[in-house]
N, C-alpha and C. Protein backbone atom coordinates (compact mmCIF):
# COMPACT_ATOMS: atom_id res chain seq x y z
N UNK A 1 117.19 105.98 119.54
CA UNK A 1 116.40 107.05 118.95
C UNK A 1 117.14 107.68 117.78
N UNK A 2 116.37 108.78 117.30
CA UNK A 2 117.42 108.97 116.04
C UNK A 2 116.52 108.95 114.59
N UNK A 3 116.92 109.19 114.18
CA UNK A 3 116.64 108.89 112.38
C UNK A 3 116.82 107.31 112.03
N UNK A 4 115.24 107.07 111.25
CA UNK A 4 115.28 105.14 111.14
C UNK A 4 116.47 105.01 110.16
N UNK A 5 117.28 105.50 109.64
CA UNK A 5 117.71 105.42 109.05
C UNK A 5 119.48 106.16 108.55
N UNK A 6 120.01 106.26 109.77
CA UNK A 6 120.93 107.11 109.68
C UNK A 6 122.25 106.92 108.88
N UNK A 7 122.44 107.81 108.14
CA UNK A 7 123.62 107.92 106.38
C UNK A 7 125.01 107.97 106.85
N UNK A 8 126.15 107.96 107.09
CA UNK A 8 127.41 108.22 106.82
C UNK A 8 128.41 107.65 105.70
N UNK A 9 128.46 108.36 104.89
CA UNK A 9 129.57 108.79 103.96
C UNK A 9 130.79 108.77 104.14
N UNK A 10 131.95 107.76 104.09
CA UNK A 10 133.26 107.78 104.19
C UNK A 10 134.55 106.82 103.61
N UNK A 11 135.53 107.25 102.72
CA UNK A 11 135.97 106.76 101.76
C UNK A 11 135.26 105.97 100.70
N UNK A 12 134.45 106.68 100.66
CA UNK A 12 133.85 106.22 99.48
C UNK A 12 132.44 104.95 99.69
N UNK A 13 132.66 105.15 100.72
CA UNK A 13 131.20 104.00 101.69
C UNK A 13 130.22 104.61 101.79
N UNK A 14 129.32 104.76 101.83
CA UNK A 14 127.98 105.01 102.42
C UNK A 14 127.43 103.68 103.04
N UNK A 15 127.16 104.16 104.56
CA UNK A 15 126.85 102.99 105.69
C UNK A 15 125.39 103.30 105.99
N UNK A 16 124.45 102.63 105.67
CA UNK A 16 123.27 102.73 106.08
C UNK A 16 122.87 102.16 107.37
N UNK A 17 122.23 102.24 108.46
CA UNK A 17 122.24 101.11 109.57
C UNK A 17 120.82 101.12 110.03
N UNK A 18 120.18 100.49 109.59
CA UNK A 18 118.62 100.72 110.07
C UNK A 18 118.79 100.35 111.58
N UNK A 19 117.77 101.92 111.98
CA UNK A 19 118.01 102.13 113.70
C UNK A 19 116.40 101.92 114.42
N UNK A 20 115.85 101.24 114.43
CA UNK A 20 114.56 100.93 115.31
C UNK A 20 114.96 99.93 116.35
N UNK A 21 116.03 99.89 117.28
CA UNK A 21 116.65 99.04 118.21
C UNK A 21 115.31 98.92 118.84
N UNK A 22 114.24 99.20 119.26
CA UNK A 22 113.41 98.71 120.41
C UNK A 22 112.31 97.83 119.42
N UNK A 23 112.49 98.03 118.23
CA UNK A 23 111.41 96.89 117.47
C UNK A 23 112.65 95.99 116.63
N UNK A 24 113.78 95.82 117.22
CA UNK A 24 114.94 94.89 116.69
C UNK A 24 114.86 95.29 115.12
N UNK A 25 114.56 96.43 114.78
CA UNK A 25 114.79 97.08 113.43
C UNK A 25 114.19 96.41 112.19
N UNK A 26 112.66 96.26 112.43
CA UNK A 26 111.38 95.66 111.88
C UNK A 26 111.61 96.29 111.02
N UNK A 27 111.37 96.35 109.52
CA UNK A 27 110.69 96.66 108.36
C UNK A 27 109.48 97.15 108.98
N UNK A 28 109.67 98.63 109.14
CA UNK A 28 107.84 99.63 108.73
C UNK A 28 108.05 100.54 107.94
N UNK A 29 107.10 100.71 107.36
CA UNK A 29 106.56 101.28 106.02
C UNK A 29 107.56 102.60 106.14
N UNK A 30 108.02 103.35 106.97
CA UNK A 30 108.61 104.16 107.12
C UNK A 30 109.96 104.23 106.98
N UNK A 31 111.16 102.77 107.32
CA UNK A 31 111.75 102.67 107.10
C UNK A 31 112.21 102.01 105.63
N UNK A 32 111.03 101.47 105.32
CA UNK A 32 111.36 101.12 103.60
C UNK A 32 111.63 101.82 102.54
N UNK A 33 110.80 103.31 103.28
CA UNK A 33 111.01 104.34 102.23
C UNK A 33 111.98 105.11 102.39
N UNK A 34 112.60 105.04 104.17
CA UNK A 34 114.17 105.47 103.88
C UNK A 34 114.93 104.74 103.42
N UNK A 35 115.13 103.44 103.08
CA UNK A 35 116.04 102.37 102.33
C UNK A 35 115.85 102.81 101.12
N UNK A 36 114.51 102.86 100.44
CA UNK A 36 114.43 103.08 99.12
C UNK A 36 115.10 105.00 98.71
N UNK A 37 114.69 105.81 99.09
CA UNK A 37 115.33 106.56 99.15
C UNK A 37 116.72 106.72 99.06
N UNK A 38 117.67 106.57 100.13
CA UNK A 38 118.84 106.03 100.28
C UNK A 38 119.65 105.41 98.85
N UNK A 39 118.73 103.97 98.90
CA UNK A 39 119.53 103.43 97.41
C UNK A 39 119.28 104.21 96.10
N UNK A 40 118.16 105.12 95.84
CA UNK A 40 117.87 105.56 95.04
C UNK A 40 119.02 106.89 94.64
N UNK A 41 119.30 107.65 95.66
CA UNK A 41 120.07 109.07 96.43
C UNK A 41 121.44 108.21 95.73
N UNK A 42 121.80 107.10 96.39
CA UNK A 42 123.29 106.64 96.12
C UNK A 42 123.54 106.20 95.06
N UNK A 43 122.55 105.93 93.99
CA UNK A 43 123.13 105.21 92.57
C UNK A 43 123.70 106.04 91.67
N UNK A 44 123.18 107.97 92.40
CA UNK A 44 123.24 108.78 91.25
C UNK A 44 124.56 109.96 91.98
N UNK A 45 125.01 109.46 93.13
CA UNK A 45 126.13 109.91 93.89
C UNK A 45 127.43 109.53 93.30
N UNK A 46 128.12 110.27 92.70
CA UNK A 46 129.51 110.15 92.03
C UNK A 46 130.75 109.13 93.08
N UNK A 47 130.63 110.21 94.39
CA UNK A 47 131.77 109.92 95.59
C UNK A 47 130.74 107.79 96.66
N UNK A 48 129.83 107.79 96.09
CA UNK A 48 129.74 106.65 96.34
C UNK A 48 129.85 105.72 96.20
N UNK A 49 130.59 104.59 96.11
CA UNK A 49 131.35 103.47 95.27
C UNK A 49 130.46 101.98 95.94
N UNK A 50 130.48 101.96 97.12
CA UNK A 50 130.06 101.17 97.96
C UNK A 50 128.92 101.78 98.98
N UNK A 51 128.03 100.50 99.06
CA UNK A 51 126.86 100.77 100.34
C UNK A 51 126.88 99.75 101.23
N UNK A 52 127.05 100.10 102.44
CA UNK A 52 127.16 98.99 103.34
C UNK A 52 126.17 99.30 104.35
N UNK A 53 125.15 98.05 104.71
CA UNK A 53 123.97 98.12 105.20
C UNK A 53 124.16 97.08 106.40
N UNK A 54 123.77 98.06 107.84
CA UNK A 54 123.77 97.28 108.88
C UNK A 54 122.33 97.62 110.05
N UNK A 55 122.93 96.61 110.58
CA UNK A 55 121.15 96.86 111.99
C UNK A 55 121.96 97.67 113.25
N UNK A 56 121.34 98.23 114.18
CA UNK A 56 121.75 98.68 115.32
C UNK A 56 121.39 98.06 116.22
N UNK A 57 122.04 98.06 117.32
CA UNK A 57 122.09 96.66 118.20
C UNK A 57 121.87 95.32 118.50
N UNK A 58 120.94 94.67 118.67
CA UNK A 58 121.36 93.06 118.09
C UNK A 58 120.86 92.12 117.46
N UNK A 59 120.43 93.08 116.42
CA UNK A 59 119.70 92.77 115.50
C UNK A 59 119.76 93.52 114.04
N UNK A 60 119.87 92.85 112.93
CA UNK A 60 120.46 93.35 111.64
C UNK A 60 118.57 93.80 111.53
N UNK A 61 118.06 92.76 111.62
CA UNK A 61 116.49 93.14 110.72
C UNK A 61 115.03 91.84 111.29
N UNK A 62 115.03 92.23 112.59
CA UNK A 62 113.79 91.17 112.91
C UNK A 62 112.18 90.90 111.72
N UNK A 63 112.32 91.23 110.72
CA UNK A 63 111.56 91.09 109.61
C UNK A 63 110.84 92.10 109.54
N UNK A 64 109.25 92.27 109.01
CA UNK A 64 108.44 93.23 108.88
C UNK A 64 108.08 93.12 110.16
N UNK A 65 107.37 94.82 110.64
CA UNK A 65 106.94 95.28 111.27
C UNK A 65 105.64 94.83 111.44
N UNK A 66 104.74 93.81 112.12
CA UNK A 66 103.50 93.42 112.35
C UNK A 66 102.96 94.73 113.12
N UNK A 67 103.20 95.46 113.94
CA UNK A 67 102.69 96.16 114.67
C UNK A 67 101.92 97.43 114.32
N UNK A 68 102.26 97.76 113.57
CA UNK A 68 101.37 98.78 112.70
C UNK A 68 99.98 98.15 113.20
N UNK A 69 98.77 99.77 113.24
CA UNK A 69 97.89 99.96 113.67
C UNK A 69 96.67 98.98 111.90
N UNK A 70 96.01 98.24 112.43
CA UNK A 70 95.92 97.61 111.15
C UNK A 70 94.66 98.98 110.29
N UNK A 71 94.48 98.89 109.07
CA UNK A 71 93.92 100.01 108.03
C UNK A 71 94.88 100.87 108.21
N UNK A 72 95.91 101.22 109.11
CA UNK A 72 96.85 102.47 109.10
C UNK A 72 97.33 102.56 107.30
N UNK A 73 97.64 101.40 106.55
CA UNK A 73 98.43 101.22 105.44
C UNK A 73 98.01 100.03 104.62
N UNK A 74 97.68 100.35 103.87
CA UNK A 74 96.63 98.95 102.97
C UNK A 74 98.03 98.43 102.26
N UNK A 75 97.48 96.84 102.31
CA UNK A 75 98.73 96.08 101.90
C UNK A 75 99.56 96.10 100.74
N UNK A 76 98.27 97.41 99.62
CA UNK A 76 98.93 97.24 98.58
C UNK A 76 99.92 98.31 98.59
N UNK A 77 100.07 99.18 99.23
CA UNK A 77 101.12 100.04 99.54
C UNK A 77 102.30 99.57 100.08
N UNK A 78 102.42 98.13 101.51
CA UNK A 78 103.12 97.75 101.81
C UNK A 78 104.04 97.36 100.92
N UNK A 79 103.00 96.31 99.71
CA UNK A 79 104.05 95.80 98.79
C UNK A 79 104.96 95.73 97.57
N UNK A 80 103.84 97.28 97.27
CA UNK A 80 104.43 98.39 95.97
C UNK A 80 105.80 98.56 96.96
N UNK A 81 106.40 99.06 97.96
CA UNK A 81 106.89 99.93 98.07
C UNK A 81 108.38 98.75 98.49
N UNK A 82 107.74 97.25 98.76
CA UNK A 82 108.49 96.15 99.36
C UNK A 82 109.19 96.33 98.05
N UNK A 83 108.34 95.69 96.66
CA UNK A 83 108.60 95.73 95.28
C UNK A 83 109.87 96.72 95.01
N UNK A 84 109.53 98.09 95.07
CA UNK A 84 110.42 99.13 94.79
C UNK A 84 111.83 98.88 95.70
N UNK A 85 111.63 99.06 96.52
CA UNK A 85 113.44 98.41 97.88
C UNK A 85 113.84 97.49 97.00
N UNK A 86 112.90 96.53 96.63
CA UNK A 86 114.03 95.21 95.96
C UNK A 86 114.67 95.55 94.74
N UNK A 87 113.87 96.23 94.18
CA UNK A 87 114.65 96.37 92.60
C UNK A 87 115.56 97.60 92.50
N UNK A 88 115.26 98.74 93.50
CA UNK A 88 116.09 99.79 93.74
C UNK A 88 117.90 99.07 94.47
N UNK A 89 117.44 98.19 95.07
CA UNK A 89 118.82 97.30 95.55
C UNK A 89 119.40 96.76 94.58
N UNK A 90 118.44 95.91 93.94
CA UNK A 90 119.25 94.71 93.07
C UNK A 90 119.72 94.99 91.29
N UNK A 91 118.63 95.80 91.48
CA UNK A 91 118.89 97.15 89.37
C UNK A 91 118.92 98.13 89.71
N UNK A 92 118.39 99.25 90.64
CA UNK A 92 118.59 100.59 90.52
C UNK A 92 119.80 101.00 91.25
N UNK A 93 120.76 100.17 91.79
CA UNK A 93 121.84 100.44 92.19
C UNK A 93 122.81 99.72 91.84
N UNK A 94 124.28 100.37 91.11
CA UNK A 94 124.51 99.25 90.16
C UNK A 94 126.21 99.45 91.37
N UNK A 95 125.92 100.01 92.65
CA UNK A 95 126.67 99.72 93.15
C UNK A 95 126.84 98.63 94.07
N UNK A 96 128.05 97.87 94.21
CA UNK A 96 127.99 97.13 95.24
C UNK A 96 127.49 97.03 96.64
N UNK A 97 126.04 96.09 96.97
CA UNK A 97 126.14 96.82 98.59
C UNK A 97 126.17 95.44 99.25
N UNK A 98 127.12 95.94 100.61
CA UNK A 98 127.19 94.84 101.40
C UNK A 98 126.66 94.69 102.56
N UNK A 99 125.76 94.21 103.20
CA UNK A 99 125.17 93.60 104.23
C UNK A 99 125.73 93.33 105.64
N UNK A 100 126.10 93.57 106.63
CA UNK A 100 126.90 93.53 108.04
C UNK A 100 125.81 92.88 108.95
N UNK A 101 125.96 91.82 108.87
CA UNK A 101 125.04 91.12 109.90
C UNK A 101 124.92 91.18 111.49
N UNK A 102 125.18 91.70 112.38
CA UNK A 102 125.38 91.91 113.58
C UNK A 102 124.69 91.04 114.36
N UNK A 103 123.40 90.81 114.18
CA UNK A 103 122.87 89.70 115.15
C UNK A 103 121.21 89.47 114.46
N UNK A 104 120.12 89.03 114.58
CA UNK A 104 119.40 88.72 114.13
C UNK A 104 118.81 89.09 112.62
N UNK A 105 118.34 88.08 112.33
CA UNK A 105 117.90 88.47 110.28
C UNK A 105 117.15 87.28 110.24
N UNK A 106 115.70 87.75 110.65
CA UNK A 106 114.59 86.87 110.31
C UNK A 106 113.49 87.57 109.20
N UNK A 107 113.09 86.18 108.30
CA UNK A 107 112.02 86.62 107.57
C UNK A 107 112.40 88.27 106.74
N UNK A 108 111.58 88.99 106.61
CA UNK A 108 111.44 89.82 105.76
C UNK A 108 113.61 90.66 106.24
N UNK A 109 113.96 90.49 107.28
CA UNK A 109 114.97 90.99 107.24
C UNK A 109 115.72 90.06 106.44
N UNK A 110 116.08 88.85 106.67
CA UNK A 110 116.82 88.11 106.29
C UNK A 110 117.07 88.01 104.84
N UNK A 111 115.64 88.21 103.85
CA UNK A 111 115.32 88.34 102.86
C UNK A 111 115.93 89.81 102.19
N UNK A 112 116.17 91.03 102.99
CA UNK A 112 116.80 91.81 103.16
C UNK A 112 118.47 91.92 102.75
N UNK A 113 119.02 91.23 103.60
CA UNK A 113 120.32 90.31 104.08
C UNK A 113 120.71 90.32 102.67
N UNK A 114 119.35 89.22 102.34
CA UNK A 114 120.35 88.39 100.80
C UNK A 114 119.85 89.13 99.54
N UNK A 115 119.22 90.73 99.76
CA UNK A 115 119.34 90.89 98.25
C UNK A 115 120.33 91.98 97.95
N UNK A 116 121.64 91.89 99.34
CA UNK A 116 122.53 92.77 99.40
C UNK A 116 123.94 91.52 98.20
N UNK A 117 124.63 92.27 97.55
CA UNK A 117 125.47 91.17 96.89
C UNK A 117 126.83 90.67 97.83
N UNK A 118 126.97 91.48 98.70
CA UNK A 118 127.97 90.28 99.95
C UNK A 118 127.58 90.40 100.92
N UNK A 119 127.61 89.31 101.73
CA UNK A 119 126.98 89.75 103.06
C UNK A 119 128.59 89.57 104.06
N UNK A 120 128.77 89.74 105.37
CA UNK A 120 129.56 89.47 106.55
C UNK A 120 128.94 89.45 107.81
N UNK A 121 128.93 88.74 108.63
CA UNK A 121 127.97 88.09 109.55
C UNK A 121 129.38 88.22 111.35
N UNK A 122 128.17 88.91 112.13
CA UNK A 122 129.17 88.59 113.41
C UNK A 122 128.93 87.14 113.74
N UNK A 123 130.10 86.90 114.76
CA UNK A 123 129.69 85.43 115.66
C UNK A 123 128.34 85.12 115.99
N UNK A 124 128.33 86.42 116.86
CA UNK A 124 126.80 86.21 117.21
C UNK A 124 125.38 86.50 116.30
N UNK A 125 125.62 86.36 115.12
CA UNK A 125 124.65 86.58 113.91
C UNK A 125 123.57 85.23 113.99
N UNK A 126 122.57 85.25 113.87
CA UNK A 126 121.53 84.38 113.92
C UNK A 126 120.48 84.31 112.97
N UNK A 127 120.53 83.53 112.12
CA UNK A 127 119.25 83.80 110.71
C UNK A 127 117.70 82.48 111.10
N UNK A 128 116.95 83.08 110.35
CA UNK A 128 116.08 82.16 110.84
C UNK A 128 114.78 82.68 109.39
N UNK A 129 114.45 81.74 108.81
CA UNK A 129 113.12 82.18 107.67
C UNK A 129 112.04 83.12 108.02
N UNK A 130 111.51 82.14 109.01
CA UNK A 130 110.11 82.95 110.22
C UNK A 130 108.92 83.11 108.93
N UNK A 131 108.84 82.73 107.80
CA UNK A 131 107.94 82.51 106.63
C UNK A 131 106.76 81.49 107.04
N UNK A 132 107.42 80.10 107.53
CA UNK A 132 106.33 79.26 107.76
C UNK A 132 105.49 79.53 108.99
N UNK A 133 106.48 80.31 110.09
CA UNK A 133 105.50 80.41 111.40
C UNK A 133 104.32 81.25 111.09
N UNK A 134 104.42 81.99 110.01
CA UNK A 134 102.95 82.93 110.15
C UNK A 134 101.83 81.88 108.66
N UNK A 135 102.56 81.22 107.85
CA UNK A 135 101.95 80.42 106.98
C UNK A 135 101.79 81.58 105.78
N UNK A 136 103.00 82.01 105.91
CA UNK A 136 103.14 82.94 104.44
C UNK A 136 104.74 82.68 103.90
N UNK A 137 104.04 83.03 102.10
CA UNK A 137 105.31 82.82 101.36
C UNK A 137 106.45 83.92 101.71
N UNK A 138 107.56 83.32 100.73
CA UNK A 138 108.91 84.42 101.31
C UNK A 138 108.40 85.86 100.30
N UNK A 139 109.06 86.73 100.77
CA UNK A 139 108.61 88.03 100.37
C UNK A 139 110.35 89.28 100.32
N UNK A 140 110.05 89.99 99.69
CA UNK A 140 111.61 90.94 99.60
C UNK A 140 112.31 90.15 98.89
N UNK A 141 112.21 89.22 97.81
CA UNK A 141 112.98 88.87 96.57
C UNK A 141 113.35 87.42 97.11
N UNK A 142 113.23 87.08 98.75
CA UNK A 142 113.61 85.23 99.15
C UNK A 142 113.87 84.54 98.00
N UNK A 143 112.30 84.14 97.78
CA UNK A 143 111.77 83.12 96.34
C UNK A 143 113.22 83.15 95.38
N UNK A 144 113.61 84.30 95.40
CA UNK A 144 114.32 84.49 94.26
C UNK A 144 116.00 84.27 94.82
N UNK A 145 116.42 85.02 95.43
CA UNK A 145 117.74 85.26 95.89
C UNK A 145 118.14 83.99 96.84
N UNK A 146 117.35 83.28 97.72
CA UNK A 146 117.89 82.63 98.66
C UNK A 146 118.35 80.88 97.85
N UNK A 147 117.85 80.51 96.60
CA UNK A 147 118.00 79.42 95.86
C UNK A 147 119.38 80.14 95.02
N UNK A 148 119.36 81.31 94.31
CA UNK A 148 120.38 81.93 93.90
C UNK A 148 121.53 81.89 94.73
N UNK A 149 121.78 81.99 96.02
CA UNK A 149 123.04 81.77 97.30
C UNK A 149 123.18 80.31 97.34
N UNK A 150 122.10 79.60 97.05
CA UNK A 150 122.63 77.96 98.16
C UNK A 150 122.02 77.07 97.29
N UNK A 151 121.62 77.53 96.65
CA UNK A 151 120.71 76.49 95.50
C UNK A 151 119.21 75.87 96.17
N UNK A 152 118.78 75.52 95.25
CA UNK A 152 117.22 75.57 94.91
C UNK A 152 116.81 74.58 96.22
N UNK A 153 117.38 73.32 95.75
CA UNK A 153 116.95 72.22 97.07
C UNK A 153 117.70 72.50 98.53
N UNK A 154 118.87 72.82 99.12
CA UNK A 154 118.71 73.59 100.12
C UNK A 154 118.12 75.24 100.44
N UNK A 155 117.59 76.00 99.56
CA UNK A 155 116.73 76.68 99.93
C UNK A 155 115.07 76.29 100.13
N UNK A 156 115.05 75.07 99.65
CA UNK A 156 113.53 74.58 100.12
C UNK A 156 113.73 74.30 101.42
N UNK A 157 114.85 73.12 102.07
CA UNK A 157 114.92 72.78 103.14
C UNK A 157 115.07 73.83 104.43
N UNK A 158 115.97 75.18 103.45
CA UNK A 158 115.96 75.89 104.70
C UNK A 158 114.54 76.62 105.02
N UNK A 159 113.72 77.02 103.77
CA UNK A 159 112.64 77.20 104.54
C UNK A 159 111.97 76.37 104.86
N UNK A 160 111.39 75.04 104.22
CA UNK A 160 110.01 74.32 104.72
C UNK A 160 110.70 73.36 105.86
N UNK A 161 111.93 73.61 106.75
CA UNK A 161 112.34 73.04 107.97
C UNK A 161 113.41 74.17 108.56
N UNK A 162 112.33 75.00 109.12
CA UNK A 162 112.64 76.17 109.72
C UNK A 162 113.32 75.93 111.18
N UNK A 163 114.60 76.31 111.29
CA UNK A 163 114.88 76.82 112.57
C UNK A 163 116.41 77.72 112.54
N UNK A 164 116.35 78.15 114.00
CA UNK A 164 117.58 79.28 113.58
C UNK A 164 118.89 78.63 113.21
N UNK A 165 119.34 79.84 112.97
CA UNK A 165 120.68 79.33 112.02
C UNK A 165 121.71 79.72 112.76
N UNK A 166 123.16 79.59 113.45
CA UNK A 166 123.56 80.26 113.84
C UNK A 166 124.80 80.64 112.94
N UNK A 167 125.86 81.48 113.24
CA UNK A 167 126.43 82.35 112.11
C UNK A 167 127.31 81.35 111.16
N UNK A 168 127.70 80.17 111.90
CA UNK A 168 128.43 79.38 111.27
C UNK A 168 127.99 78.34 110.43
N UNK A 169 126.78 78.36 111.05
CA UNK A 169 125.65 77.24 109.85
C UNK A 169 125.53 77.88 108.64
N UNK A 170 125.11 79.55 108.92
CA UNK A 170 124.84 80.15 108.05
C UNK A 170 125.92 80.71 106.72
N UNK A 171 127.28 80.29 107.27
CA UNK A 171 128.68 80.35 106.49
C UNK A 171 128.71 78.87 105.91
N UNK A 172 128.51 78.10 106.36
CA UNK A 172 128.34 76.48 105.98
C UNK A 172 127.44 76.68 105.01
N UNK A 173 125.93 77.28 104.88
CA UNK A 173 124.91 77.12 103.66
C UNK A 173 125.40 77.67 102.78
N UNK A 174 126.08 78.99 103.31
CA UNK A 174 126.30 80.04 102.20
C UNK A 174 125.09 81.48 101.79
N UNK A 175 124.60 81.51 103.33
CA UNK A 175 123.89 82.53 103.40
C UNK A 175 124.90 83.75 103.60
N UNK A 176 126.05 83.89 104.16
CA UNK A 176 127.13 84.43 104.35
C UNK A 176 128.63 83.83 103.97
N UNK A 177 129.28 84.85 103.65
CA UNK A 177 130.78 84.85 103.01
C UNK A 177 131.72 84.80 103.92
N UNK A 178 131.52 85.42 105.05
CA UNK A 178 132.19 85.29 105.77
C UNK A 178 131.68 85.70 107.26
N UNK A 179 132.48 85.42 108.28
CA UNK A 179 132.30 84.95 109.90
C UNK A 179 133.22 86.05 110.80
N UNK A 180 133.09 86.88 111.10
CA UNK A 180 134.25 87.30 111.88
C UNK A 180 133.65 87.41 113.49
N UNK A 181 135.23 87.64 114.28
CA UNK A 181 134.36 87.58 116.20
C UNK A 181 133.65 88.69 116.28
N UNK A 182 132.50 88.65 117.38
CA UNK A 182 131.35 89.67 117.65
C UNK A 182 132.15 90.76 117.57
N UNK A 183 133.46 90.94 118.65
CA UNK A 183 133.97 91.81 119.21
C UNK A 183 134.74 92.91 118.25
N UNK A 184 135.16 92.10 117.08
CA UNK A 184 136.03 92.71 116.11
C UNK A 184 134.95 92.81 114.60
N UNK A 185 133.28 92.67 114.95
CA UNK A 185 132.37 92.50 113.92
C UNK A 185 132.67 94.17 113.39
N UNK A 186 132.25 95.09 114.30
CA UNK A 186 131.85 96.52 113.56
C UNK A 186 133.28 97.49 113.02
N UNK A 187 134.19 96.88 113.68
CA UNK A 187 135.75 97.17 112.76
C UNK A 187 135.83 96.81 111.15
N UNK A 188 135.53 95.34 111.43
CA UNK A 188 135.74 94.48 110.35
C UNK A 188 134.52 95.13 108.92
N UNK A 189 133.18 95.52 109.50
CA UNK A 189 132.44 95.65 109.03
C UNK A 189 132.65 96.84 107.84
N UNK A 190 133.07 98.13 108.63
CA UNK A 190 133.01 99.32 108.37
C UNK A 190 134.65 99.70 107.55
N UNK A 191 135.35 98.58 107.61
CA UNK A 191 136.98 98.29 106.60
C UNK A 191 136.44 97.64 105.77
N UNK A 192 135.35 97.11 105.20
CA UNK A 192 135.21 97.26 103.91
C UNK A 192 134.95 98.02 103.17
């Protein structure tokens, strides 16, 4: 429970950790606009040098939120606001942010993941597209960023032959920089 989105500030870090642990920390419309917020708040923060973005419990970012009540939010709002997160990450913040993978990053999270510029992944980190199971394209900058990490023809393969990834495959593609143990993940994470 908590704030979707809870801030701490320290040596010069700002740690974002998207907190919806009982929806494995879905993308909803609510939390996009605390991300966007957030990156927006930190580009123009003097004492912020670094943003480091993680999931709460075992899961970094199970993708978008399907569950929303449907007409609650017309899609074109969803994706103005998808639009805005990406470019507020990747141009409106000209600070470094890094990504802490803790355990799941499917689809719209994963896409998430990679439009952070380093990522670090626990043992137990698990990636997976989840694009083809619903028969939709990648979305949150994929198209763009995931051929940019691993190049063009293994980013086709990793999406149009979908299955999970586990943290070391995902250090092998080059979806991640680096691997550290589960146990020593949120030490390791929060010393950068």
């Amino acid at each position: 429970d908590g704030p979707v989105l809870p801030e701490e500030t320290r040596d010069g870090v700002l740690f974002l950790t998207l907190n919806l642990p009982a929806k494995k920390t879905a993308l909803s419309n609510e939390l996009v606009v605390a991300l966007l917020h957030a990156f927006e708040t930190s580009a123009a923060e003097d004492d912020v040098r670094v943003v480091g973005l993680t999931g709460s419990g075992d899961a970094f970012c199970a993708g978008a939120d399907l569950t929303a009540p449907r007409g609650s939010t017309s899609i074109e709002t969803t994706i103005d606001l998808v639009v805005r997160l990406v470019r507020g990450m990747r141009i409106g913040c000209e600070k470094p942010v890094v990504a802490g993978v803790g355990g799941i990053a499917i689809g719209a999270g994963l896409s998430l993941a990679l439009c952070a510029d380093m990522r670090i992944a626990s043992s137990k980190a698990r990636f997976h597209p989840g694009y083809a199971r619903l028969g939709t394209s990648p979305d949150v900058g994929l198209s763009w960023t995931l051929p940019q990490a691993i190049g063009r023809e293994r980013a086709l393969r990793f999406l149009l032959e979908p299955r999970m990834s586990d943290a070391g495959a995902a250090l092998q593609l080059g979806l991640v920089g680096e691997v550290v143990p589960d146990e020593s993940f949120g030490t390791e994470f929060r010393g950068y």
